[in-house]
PDB file of N, CA and C in Angstrom:
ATOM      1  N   UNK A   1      39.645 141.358 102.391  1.00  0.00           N
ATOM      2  CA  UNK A   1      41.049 141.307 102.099  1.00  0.00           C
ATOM      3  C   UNK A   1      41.738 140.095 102.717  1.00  0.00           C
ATOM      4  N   UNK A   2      41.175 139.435 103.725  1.00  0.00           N
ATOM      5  CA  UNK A   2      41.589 138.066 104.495  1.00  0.00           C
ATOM      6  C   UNK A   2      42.070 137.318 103.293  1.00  0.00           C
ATOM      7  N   UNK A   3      40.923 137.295 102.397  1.00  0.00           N
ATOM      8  CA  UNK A   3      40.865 135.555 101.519  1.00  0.00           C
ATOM      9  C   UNK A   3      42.049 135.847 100.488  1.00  0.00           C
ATOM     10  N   UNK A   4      42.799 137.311 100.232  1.00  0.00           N
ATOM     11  CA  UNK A   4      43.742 137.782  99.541  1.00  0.00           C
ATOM     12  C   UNK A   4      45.182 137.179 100.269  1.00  0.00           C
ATOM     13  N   UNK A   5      45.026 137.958 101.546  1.00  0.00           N
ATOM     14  CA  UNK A   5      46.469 137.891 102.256  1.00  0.00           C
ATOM     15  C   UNK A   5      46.254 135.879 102.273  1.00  0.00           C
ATOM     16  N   UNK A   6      45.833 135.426 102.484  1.00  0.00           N
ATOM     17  CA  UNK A   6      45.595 133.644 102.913  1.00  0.00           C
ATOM     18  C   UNK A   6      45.744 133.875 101.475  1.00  0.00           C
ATOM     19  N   UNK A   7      45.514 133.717 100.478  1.00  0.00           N
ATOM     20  CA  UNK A   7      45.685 133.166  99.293  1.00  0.00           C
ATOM     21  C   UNK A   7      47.099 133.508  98.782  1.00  0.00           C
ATOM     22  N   UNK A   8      47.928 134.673  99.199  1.00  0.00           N
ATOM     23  CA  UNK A   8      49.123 134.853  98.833  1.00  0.00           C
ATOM     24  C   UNK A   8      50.529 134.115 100.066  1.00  0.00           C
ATOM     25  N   UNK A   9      49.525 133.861 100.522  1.00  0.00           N
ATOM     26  CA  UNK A   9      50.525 132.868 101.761  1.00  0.00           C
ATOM     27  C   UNK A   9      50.550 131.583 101.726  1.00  0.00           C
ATOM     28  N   UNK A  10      49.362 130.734 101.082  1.00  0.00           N
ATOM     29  CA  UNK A  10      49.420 129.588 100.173  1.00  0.00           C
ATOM     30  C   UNK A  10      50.571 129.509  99.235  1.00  0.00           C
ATOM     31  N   UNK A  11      50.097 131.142  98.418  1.00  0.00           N
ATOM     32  CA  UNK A  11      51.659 130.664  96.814  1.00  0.00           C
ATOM     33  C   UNK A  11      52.981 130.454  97.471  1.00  0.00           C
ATOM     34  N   UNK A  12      53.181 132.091  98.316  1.00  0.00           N
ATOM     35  CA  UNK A  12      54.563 131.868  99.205  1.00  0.00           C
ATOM     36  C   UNK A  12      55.186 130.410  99.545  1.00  0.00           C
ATOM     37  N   UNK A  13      53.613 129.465 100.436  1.00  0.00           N
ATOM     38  CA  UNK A  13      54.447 128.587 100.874  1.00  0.00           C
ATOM     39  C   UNK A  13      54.518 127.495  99.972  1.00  0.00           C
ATOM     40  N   UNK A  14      53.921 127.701  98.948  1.00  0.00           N
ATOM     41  CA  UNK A  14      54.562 126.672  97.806  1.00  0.00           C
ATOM     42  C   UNK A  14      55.335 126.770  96.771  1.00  0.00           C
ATOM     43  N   UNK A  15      55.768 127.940  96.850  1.00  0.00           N
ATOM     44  CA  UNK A  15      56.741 128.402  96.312  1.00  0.00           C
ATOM     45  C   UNK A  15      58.367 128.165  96.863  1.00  0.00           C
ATOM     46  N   UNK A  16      58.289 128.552  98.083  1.00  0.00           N
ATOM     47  CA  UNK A  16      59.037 127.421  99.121  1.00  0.00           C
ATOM     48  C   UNK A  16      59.544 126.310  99.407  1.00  0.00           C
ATOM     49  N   UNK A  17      58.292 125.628  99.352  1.00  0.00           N
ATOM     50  CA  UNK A  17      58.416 123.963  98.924  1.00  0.00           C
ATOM     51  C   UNK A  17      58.728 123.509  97.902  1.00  0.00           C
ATOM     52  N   UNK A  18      58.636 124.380  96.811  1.00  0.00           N
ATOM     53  CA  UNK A  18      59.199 123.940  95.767  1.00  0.00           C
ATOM     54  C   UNK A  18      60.556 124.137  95.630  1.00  0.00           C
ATOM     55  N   UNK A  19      60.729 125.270  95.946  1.00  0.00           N
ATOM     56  CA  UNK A  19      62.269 125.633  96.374  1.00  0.00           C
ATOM     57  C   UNK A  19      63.208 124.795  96.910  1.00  0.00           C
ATOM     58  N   UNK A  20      62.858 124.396  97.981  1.00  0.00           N
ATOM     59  CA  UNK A  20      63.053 122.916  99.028  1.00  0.00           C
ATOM     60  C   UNK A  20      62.703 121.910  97.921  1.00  0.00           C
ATOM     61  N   UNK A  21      62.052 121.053  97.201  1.00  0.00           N
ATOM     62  CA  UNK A  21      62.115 120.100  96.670  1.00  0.00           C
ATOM     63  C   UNK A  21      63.326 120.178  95.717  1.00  0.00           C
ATOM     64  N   UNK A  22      63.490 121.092  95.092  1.00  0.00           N
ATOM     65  CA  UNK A  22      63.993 121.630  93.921  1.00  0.00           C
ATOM     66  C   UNK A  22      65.838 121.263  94.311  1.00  0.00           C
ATOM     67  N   UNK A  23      65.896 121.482  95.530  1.00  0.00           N
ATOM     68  CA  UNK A  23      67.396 121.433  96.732  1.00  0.00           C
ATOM     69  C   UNK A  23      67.529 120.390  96.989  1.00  0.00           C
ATOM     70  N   UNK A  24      66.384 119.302  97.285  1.00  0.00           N
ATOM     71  CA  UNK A  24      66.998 117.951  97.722  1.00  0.00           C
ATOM     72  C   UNK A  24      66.935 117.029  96.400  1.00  0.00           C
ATOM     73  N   UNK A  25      66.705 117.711  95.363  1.00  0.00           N
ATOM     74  CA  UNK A  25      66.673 116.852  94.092  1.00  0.00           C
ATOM     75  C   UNK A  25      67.695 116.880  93.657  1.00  0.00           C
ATOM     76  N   UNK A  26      68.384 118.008  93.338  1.00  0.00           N
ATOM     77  CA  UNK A  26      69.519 118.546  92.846  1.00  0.00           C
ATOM     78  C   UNK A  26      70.666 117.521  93.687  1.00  0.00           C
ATOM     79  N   UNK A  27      70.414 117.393  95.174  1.00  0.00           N
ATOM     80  CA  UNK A  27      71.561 117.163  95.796  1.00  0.00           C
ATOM     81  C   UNK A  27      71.405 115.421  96.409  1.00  0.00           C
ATOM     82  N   UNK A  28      69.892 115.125  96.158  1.00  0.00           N
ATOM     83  CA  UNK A  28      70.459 113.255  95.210  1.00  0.00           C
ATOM     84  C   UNK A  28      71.406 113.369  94.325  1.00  0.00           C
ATOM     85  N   UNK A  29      70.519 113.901  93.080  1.00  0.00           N
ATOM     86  CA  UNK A  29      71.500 113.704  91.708  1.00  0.00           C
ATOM     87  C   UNK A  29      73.039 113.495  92.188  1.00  0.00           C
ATOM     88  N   UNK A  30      73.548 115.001  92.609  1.00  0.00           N
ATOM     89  CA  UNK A  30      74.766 114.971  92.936  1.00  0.00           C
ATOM     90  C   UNK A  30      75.466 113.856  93.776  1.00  0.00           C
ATOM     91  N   UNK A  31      74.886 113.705  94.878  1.00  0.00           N
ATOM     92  CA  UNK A  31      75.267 112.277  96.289  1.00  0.00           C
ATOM     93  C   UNK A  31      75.148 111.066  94.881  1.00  0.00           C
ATOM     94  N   UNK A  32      74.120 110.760  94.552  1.00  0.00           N
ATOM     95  CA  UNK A  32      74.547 109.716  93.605  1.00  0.00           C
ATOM     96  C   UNK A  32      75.278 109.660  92.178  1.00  0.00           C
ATOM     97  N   UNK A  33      76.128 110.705  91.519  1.00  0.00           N
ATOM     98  CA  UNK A  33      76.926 110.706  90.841  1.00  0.00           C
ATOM     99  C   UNK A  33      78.123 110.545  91.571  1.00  0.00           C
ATOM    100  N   UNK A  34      78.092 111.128  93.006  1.00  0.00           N
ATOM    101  CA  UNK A  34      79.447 111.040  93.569  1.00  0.00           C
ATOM    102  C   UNK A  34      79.714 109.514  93.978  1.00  0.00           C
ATOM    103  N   UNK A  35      78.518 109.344  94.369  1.00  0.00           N
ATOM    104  CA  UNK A  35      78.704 107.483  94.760  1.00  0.00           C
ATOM    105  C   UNK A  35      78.706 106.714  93.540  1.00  0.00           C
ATOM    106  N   UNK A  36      78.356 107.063  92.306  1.00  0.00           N
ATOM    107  CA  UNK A  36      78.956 106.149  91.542  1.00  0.00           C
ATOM    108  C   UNK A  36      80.290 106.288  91.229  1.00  0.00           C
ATOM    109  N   UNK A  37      80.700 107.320  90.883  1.00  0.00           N
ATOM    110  CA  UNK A  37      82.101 107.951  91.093  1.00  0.00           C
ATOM    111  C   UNK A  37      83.105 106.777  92.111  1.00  0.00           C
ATOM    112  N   UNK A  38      82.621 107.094  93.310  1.00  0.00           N
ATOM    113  CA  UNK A  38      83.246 106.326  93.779  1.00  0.00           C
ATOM    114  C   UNK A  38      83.499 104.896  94.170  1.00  0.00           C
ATOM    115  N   UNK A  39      82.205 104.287  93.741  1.00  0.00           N
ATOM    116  CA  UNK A  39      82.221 103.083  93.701  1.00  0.00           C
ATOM    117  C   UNK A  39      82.796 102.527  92.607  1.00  0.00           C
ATOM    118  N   UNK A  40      82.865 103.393  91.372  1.00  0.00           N
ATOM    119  CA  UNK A  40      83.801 102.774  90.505  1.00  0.00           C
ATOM    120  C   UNK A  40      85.544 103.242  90.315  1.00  0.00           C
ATOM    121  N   UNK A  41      85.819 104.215  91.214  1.00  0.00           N
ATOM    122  CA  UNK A  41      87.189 104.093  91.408  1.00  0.00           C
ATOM    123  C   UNK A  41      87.466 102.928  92.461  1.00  0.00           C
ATOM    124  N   UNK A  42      86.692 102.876  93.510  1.00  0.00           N
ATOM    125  CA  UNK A  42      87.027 101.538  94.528  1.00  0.00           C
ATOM    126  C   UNK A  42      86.733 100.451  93.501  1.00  0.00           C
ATOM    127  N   UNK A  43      86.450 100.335  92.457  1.00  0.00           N
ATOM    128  CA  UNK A  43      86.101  98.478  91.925  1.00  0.00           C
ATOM    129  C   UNK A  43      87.344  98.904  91.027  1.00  0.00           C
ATOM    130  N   UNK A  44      87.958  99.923  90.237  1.00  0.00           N
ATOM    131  CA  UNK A  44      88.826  99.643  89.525  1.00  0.00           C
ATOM    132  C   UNK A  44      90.050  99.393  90.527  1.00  0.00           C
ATOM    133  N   UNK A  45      90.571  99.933  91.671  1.00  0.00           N
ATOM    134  CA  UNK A  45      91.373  99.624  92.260  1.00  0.00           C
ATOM    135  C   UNK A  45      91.317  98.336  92.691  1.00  0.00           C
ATOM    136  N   UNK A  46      90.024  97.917  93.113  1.00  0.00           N
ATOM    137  CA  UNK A  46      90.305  96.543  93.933  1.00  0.00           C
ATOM    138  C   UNK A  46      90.188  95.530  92.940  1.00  0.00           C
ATOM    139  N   UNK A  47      90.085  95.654  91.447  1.00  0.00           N
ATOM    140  CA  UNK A  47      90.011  94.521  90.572  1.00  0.00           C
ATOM    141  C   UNK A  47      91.283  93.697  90.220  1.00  0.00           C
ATOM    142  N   UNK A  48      91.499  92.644  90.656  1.00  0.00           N
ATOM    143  CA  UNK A  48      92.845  91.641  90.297  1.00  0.00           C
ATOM    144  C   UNK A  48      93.086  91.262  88.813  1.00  0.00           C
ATOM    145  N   UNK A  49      94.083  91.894  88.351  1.00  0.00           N
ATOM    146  CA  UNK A  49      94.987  90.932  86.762  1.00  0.00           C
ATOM    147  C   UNK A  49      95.069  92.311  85.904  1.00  0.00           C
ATOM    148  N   UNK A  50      95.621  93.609  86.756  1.00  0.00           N
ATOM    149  CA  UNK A  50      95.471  95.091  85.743  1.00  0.00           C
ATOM    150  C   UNK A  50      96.795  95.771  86.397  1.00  0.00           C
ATOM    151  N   UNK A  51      97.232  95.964  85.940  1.00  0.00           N
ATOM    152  CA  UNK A  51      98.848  96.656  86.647  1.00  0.00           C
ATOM    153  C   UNK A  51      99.336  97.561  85.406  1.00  0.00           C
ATOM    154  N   UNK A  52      99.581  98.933  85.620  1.00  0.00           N
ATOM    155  CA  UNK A  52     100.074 100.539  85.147  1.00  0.00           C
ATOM    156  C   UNK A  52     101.177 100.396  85.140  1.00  0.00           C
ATOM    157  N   UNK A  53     101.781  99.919  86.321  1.00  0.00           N
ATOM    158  CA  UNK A  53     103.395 100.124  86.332  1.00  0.00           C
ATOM    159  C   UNK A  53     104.170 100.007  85.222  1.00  0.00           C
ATOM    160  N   UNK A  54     105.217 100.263  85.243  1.00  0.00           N
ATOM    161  CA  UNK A  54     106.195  99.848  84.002  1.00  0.00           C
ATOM    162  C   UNK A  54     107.330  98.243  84.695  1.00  0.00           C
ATOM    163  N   UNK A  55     107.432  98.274  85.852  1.00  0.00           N
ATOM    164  CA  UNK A  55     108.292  96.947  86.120  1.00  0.00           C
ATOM    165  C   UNK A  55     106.857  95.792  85.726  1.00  0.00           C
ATOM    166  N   UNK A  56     105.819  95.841  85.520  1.00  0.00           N
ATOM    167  CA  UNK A  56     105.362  94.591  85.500  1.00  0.00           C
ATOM    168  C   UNK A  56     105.062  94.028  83.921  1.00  0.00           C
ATOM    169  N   UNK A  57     105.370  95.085  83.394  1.00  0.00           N
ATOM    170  CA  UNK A  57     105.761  95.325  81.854  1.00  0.00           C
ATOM    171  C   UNK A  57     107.380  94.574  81.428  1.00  0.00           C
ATOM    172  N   UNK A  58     108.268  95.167  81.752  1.00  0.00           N
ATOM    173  CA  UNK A  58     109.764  94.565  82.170  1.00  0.00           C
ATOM    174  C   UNK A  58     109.444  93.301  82.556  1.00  0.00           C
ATOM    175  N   UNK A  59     109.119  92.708  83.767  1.00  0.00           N
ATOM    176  CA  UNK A  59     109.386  91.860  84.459  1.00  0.00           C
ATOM    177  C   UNK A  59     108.638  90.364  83.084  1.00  0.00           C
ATOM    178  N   UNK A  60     107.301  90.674  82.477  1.00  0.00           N
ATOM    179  CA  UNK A  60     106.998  89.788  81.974  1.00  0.00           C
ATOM    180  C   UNK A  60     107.892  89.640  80.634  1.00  0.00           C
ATOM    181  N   UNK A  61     108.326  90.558  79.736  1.00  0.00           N
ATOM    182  CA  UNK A  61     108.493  90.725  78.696  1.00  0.00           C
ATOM    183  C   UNK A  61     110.225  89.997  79.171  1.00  0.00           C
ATOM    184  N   UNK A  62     110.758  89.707  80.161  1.00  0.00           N
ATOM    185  CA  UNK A  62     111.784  89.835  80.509  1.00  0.00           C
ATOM    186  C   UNK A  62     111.534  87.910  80.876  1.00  0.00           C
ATOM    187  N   UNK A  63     110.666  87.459  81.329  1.00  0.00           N
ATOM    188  CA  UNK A  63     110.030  86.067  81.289  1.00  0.00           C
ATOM    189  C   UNK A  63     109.832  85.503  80.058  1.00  0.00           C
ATOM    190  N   UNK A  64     109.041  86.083  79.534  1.00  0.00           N
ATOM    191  CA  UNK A  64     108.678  85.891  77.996  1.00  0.00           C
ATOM    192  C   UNK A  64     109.901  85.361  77.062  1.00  0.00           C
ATOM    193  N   UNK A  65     110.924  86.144  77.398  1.00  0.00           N
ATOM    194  CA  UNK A  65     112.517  86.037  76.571  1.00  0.00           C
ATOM    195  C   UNK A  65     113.248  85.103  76.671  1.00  0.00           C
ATOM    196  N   UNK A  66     113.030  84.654  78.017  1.00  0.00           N
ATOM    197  CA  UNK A  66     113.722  83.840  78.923  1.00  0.00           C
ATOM    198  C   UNK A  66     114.066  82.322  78.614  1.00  0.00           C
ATOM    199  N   UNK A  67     112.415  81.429  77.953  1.00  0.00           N
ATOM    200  CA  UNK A  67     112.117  80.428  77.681  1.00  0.00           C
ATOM    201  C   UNK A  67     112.797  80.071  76.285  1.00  0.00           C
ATOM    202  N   UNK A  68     113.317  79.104  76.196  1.00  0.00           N
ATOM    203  CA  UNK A  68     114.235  78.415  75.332  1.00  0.00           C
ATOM    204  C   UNK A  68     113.551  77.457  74.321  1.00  0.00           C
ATOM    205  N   UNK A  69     112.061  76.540  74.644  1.00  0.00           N
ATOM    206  CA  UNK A  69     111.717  75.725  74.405  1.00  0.00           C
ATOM    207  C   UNK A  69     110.522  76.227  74.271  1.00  0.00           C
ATOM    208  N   UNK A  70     109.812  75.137  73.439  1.00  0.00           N
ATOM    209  CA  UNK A  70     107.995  75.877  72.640  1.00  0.00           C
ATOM    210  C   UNK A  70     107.408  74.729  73.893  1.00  0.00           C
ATOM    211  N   UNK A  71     108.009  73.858  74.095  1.00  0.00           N
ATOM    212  CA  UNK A  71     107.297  72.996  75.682  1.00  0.00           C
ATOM    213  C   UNK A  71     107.214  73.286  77.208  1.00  0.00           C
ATOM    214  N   UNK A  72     108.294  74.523  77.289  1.00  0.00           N
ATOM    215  CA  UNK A  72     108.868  75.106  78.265  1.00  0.00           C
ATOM    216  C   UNK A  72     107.755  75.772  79.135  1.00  0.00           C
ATOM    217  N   UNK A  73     107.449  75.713  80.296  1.00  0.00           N
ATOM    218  CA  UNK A  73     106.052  76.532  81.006  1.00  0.00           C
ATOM    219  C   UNK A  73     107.526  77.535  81.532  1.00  0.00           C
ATOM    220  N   UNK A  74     106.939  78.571  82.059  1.00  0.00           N
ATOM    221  CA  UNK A  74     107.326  79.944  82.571  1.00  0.00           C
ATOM    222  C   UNK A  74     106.328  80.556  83.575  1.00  0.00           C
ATOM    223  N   UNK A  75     106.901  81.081  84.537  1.00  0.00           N
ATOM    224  CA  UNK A  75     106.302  81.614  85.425  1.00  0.00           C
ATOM    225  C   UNK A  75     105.968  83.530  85.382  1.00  0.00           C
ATOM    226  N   UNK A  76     104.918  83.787  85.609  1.00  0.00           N
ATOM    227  CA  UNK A  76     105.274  85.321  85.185  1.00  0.00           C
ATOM    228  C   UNK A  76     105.462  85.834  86.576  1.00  0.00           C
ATOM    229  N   UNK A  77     106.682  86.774  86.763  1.00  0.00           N
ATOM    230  CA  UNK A  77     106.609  87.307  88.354  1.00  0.00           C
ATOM    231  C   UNK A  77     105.736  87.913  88.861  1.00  0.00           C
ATOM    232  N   UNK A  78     105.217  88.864  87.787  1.00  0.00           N
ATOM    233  CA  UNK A  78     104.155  89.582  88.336  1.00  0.00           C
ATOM    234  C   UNK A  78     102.668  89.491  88.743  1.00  0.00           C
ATOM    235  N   UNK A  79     102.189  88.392  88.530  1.00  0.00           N
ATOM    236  CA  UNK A  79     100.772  87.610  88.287  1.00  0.00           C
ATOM    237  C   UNK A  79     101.392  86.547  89.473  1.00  0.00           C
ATOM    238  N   UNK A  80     102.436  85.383  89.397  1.00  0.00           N
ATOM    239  CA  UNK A  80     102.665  83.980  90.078  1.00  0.00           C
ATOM    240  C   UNK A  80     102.084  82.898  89.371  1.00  0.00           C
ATOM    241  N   UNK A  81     101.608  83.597  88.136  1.00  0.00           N
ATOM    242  CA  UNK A  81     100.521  82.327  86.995  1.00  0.00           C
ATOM    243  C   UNK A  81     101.571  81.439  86.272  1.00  0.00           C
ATOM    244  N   UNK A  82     101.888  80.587  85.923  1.00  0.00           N
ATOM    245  CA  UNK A  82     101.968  79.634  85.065  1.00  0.00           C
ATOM    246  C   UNK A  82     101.533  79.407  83.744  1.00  0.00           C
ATOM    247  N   UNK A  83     101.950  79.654  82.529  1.00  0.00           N
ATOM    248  CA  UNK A  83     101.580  79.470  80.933  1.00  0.00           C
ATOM    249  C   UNK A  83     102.177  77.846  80.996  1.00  0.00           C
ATOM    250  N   UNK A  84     100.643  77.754  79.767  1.00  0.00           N
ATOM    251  CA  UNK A  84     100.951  76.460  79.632  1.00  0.00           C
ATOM    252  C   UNK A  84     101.274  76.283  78.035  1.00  0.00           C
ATOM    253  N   UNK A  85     101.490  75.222  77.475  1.00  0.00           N
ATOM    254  CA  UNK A  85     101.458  75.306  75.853  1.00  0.00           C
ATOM    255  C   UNK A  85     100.220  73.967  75.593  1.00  0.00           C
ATOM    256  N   UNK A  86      99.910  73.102  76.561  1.00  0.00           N
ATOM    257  CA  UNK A  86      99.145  71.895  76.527  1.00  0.00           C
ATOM    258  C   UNK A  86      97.664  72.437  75.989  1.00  0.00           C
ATOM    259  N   UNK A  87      97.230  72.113  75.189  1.00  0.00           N
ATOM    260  CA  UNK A  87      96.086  72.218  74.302  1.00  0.00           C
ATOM    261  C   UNK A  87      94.714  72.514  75.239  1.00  0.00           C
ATOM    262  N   UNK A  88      93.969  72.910  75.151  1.00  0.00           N
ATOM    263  CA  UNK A  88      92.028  72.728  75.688  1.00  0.00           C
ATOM    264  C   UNK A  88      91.637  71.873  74.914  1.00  0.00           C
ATOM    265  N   UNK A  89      91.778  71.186  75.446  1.00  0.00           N
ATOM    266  CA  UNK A  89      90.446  70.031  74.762  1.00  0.00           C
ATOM    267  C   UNK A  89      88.890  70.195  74.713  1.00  0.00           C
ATOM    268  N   UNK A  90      88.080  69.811  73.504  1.00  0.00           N
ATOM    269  CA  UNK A  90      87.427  70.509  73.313  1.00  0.00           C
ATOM    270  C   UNK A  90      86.541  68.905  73.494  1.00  0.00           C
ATOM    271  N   UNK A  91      84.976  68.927  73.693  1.00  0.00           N
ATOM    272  CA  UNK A  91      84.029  67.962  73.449  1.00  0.00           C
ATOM    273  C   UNK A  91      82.866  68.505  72.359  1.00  0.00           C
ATOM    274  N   UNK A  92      82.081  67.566  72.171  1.00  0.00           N
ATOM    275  CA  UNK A  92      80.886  67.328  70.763  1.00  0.00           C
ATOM    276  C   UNK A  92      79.907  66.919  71.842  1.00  0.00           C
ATOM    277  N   UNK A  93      79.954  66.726  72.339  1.00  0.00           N
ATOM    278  CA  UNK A  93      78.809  66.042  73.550  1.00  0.00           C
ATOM    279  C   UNK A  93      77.609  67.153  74.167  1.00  0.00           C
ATOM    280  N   UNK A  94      76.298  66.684  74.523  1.00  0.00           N
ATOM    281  CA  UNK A  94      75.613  67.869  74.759  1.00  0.00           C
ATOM    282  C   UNK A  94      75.707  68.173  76.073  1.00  0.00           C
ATOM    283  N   UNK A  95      75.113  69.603  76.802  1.00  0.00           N
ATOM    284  CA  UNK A  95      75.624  69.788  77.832  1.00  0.00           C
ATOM    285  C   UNK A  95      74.494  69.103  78.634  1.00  0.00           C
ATOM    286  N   UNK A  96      74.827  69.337  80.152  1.00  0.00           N
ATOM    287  CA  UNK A  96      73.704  68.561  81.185  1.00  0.00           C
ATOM    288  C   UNK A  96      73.496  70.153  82.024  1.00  0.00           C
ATOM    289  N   UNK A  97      72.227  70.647  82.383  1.00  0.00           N
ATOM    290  CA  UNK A  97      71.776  70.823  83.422  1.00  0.00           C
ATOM    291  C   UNK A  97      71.367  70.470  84.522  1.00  0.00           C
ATOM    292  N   UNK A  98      71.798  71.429  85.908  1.00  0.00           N
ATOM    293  CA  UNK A  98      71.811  70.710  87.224  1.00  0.00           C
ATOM    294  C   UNK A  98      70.949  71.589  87.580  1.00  0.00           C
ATOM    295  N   UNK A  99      69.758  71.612  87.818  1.00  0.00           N
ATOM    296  CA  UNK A  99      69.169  72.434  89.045  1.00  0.00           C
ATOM    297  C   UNK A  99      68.510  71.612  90.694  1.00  0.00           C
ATOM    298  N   UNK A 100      68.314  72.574  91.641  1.00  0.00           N
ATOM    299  CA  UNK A 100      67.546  72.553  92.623  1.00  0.00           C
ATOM    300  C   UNK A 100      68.824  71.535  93.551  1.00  0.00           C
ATOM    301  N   UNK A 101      70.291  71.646  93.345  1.00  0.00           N
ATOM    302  CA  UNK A 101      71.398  71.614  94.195  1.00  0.00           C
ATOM    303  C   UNK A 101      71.145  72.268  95.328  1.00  0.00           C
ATOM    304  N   UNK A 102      71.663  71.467  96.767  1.00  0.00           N
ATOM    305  CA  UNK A 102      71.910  71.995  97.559  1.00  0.00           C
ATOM    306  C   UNK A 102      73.296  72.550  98.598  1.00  0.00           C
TER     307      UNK A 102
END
């Protein structure tokens, strides 16, 4: 009857362990949904040129109105940026690669 009781104390304890594996799997998953979670509320907050408010809505649309002239630059309050009306110039020329800069 030994090789019985030892053979049912084997399943027990892997039954166990599985139990236990089964717990720290579950609760990665979870730790890393929560950390993506939160790593992407911290990157949407800390990302610059995105504003909810309603004054930064006002404030531009209120800039926007302002300008008299199609040459006229304007400042937006809410940004501190500068619009320009002066063209991008564009080139036909091929490009150059730089490597192994130090």
């Amino acid at each position: 009857m030994e090789t019985k009781d030892t053979t049912q104390d084997r399943v027990r304890a892997r039954d166990a362990a599985m139990r236990l594996l089964n717990r720290l799997t579950t609760g990665a998953a979870l730790s890393a949904l929560i950390g993506v979670g939160l790593f992407g509320a911290v990157s949407a907050y800390t990302i610059p040129g995105t504003k909810t408010s309603s004054t930064a809505t006002a404030s531009t649309s209120a800039t926007s109105s302002s300008s008299t002239s199609s040459t006229s630059t304007s400042t937006d309050a809410s940004s501190g940026l500068q619009s320009s009306t002066t063209p991008v110039a564009s080139s036909s020329s091929s490009g150059v690669a730089v490597s192994g800069g130090s």
